[in-house]
N, C-alpha and C. Protein backbone atom coordinates (compact mmCIF):
# COMPACT_ATOMS: atom_id res chain seq x y z
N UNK A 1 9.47 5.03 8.96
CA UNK A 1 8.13 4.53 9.12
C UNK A 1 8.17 3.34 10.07
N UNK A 2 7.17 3.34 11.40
CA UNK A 2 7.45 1.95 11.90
C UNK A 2 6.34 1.11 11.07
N UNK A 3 6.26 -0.39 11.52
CA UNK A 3 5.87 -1.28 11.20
C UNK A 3 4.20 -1.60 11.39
N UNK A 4 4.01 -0.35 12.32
CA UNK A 4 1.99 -0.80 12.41
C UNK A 4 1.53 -0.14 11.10
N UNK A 5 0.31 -1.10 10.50
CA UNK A 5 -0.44 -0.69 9.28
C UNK A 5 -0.83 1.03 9.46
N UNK A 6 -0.72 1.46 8.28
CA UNK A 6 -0.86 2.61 8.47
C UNK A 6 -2.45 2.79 8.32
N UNK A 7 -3.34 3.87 9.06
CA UNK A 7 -4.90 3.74 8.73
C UNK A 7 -5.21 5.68 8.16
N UNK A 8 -5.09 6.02 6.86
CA UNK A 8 -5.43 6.68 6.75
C UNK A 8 -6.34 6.89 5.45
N UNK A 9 -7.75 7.21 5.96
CA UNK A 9 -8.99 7.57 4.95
C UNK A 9 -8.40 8.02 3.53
N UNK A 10 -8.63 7.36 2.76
CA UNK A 10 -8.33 7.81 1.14
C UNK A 10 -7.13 8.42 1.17
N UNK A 11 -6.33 7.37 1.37
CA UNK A 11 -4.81 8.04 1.87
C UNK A 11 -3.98 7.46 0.21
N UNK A 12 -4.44 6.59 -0.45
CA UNK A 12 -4.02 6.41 -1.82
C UNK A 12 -4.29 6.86 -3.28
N UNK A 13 -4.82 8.44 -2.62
CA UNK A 13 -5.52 8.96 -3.96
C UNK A 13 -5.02 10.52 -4.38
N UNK A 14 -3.07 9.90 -4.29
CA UNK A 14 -2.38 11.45 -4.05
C UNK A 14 -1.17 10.68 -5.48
N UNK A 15 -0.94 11.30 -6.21
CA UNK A 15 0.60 10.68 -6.76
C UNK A 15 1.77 12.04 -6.34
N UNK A 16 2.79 11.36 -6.91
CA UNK A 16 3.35 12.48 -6.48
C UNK A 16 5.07 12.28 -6.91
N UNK A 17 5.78 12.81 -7.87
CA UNK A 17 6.72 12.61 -8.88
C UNK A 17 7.84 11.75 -8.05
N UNK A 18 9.15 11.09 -8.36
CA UNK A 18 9.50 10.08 -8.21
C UNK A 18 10.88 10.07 -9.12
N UNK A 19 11.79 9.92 -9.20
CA UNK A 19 13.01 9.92 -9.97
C UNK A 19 12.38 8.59 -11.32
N UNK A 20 11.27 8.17 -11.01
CA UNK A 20 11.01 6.67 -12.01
C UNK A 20 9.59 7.22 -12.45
N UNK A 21 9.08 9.04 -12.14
CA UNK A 21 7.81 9.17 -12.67
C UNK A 21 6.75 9.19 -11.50
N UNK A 22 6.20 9.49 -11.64
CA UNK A 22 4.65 9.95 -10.98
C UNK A 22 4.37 8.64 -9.98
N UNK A 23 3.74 8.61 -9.21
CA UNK A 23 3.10 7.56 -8.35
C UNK A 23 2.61 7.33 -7.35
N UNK A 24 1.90 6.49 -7.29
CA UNK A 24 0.82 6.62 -5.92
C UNK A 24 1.24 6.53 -4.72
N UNK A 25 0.95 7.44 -3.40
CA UNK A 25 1.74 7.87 -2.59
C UNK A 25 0.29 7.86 -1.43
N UNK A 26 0.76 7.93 -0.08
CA UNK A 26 -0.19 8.18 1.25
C UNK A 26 -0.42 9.62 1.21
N UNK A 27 -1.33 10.14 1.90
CA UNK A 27 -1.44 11.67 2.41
C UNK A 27 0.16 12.21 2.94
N UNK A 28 0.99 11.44 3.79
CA UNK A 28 2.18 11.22 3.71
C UNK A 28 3.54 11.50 2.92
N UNK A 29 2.74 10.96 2.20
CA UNK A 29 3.66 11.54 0.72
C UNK A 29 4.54 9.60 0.86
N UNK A 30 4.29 8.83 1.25
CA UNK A 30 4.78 7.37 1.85
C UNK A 30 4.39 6.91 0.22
N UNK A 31 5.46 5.68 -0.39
CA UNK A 31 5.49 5.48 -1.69
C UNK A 31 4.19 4.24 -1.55
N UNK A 32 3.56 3.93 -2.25
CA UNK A 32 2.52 2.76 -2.32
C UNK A 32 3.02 1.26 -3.04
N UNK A 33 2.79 0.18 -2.55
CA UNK A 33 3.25 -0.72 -3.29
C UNK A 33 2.26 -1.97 -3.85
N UNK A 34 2.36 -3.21 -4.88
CA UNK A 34 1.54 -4.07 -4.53
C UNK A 34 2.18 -5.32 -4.65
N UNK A 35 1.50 -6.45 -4.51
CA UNK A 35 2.58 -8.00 -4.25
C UNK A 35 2.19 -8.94 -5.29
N UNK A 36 2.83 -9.03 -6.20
CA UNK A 36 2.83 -9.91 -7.06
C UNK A 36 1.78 -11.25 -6.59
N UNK A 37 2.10 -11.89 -5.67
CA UNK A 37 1.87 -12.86 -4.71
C UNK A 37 -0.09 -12.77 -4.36
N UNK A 38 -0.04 -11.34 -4.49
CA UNK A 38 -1.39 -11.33 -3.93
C UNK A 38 -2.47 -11.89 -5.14
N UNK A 39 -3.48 -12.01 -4.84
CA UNK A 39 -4.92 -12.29 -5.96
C UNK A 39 -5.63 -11.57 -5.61
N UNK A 40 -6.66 -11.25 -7.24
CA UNK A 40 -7.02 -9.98 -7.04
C UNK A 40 -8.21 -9.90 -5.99
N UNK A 41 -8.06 -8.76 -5.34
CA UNK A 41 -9.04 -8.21 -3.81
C UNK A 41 -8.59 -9.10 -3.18
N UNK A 42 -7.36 -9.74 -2.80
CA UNK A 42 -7.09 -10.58 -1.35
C UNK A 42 -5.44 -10.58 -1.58
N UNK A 43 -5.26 -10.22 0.13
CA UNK A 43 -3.79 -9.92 0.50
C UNK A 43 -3.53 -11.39 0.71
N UNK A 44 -2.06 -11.88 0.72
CA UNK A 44 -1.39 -12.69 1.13
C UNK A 44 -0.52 -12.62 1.69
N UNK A 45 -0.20 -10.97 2.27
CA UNK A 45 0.74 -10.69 3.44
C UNK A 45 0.51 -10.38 4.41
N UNK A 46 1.01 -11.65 5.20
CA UNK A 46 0.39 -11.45 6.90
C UNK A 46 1.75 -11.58 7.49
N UNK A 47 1.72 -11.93 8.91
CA UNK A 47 2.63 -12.15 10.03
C UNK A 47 3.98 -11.49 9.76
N UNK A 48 5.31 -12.15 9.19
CA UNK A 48 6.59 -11.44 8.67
C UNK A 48 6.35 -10.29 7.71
N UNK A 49 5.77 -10.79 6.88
CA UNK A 49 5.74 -10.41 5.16
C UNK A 49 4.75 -8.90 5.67
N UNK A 50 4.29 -9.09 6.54
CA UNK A 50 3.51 -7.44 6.62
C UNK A 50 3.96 -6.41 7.60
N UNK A 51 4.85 -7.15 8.52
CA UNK A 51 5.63 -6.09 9.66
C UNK A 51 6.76 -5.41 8.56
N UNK A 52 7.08 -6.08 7.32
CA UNK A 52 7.94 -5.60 6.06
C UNK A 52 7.24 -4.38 5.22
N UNK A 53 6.23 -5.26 5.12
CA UNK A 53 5.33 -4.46 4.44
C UNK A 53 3.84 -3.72 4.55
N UNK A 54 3.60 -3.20 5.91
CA UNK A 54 2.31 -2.62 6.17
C UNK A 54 1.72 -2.84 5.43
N UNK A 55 0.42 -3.63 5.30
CA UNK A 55 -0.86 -3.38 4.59
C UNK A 55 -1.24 -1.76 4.95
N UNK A 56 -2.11 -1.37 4.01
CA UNK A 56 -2.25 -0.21 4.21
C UNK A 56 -4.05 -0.12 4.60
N UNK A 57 -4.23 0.16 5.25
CA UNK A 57 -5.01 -0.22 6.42
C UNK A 57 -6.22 1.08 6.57
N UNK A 58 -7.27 1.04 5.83
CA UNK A 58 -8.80 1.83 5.90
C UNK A 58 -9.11 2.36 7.24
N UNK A 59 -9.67 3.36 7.39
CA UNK A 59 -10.37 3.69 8.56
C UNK A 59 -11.61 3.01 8.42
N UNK A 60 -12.71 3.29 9.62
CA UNK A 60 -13.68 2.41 9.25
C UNK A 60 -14.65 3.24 8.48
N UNK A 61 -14.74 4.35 8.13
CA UNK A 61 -15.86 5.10 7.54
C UNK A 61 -15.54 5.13 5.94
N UNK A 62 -14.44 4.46 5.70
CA UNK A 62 -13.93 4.99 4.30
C UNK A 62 -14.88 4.46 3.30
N UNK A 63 -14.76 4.94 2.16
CA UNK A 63 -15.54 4.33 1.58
C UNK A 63 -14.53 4.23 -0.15
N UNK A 64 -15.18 3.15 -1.06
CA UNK A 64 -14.53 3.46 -2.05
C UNK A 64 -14.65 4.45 -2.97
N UNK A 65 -13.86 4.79 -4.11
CA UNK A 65 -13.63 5.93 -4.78
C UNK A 65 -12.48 5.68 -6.04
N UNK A 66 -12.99 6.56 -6.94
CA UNK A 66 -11.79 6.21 -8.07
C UNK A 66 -11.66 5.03 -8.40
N UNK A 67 -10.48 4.85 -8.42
CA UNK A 67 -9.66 3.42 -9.12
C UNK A 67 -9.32 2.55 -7.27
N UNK A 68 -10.22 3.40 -6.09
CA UNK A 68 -9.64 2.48 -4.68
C UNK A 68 -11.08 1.62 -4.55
N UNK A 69 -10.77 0.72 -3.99
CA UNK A 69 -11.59 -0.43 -3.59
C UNK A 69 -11.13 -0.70 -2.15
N UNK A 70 -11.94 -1.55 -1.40
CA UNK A 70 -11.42 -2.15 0.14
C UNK A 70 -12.05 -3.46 0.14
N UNK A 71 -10.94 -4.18 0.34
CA UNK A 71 -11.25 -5.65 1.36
C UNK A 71 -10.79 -6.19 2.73
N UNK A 72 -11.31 -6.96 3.16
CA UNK A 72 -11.46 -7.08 4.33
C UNK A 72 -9.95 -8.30 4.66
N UNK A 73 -9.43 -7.78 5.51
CA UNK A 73 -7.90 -8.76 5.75
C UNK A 73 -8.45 -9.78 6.83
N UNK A 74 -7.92 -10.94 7.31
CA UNK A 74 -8.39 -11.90 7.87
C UNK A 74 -8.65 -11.27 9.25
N UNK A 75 -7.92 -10.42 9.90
CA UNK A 75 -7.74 -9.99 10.92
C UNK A 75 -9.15 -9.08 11.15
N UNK A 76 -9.88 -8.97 10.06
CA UNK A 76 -11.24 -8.03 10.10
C UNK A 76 -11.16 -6.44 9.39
N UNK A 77 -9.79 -6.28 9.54
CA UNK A 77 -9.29 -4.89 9.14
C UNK A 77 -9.31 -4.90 7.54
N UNK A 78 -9.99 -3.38 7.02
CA UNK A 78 -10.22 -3.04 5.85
C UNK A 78 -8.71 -2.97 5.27
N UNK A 79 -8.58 -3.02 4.06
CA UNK A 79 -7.28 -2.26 3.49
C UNK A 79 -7.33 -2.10 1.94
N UNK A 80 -6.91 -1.41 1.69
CA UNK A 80 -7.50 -0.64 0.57
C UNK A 80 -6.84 -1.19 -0.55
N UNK A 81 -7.63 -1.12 -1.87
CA UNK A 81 -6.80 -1.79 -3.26
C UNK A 81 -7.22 -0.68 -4.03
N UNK A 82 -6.03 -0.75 -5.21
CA UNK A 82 -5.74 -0.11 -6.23
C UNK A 82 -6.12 -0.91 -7.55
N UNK A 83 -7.06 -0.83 -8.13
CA UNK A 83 -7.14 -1.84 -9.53
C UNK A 83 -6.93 -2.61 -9.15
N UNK A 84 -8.11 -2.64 -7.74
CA UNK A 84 -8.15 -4.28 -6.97
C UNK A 84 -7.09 -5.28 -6.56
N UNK A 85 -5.83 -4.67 -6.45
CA UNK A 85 -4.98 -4.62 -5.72
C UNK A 85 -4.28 -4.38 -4.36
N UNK A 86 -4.17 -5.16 -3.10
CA UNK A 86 -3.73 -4.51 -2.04
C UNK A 86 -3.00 -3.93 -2.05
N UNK A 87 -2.89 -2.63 -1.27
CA UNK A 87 -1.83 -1.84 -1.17
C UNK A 87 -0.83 -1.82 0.15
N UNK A 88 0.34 -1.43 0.45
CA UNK A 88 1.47 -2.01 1.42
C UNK A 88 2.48 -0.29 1.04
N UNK A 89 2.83 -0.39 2.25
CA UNK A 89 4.07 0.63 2.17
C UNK A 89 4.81 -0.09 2.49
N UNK A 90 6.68 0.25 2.52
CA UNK A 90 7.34 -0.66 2.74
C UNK A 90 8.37 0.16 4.06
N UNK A 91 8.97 -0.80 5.19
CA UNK A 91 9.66 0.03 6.12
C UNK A 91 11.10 0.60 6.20
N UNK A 92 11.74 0.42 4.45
CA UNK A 92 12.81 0.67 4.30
C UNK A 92 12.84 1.93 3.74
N UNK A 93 11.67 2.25 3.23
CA UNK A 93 11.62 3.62 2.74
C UNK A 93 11.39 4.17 4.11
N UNK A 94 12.15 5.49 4.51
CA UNK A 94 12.48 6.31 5.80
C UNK A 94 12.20 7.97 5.29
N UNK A 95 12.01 7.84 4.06
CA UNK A 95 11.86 9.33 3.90
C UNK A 95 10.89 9.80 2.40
N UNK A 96 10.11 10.82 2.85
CA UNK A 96 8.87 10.54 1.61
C UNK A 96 9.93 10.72 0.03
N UNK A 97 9.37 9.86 -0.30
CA UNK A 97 10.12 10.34 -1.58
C UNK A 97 11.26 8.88 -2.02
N UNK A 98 10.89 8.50 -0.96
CA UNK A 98 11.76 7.28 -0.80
C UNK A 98 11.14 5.88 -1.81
N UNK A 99 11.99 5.17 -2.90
CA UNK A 99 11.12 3.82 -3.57
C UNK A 99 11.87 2.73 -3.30
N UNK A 100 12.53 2.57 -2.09
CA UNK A 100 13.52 1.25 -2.22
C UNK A 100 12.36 0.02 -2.02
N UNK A 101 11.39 0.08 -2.26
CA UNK A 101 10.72 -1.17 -2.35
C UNK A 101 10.45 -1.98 -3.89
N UNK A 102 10.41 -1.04 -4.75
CA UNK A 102 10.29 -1.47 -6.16
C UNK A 102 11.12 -2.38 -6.40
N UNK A 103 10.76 -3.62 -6.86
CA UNK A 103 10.97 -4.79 -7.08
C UNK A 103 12.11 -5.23 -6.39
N UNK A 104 11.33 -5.38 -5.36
CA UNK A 104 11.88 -5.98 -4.41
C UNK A 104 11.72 -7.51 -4.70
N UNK A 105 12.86 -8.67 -4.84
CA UNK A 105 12.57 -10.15 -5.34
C UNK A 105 11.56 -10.56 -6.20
N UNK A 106 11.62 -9.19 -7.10
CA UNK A 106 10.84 -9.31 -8.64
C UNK A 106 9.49 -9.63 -8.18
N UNK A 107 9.41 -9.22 -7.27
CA UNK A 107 7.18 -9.09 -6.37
C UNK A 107 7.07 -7.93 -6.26
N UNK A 108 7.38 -7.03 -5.81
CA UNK A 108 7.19 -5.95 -5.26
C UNK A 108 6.93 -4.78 -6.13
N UNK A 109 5.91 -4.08 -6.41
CA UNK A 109 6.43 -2.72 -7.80
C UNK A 109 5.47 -1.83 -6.99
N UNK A 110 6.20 -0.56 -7.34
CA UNK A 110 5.24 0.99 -7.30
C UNK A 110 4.43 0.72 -7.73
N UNK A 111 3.15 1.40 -7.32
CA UNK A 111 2.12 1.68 -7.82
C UNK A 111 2.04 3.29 -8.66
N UNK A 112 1.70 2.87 -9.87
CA UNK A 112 1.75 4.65 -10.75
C UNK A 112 0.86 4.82 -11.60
């Protein structure tokens, strides 16, 4: 995965099994994550912390649905939350199916 936010329409409303269980995944099949760090409906990963971790990044027509919500990142760009949560893929996962982001420095967890 490279490092630009990924922008795909209701792209967090897929799970999809996991050696640790079921979990929320991109159209992609890309594992979903959220940041301890963040508060709820507002990211706190910008500049380093998001070329790590893509915000996961709304088209502009999207709308909410389910358990997804969208807020607006400083940059203007939508990105989508989970139980009002931002959501982030991470760039160490290289292959769908991949969770090396889960707790990552005890911040980081799947979303499931």
């Amino acid at each position: 995965m490279d490092s630009a936010p990924l922008s795909i329409e209701h792209a967090p409303n897929r799970s999809a099994p996991r050696p640790i269980g079921r979990v929320v995944t991109t159209v992609a099949s890309a594992t979903l994550y959220t940041f301890d760090d963040d508060q709820k409906g507002e990211s706190s990963c910008y500049d380093d912390c998001a070329k790590h971790w893509p915000p996961l990044i709304a088209l502009s027509t999207a709308k909410a649905h389910w358990r997804m919500s969208l807020t607006r990142r400083t940059d203007g760009q939508r990105q989508w939350l989970y139980d009002g949560k931002p959501l982030y893929t991470y760039v160490n996962d290289t292959m769908p199916g991949d969770i090396n982001g889960d707790n990552v420095g005890n911040a980081w967890h799947v979303v499931r």
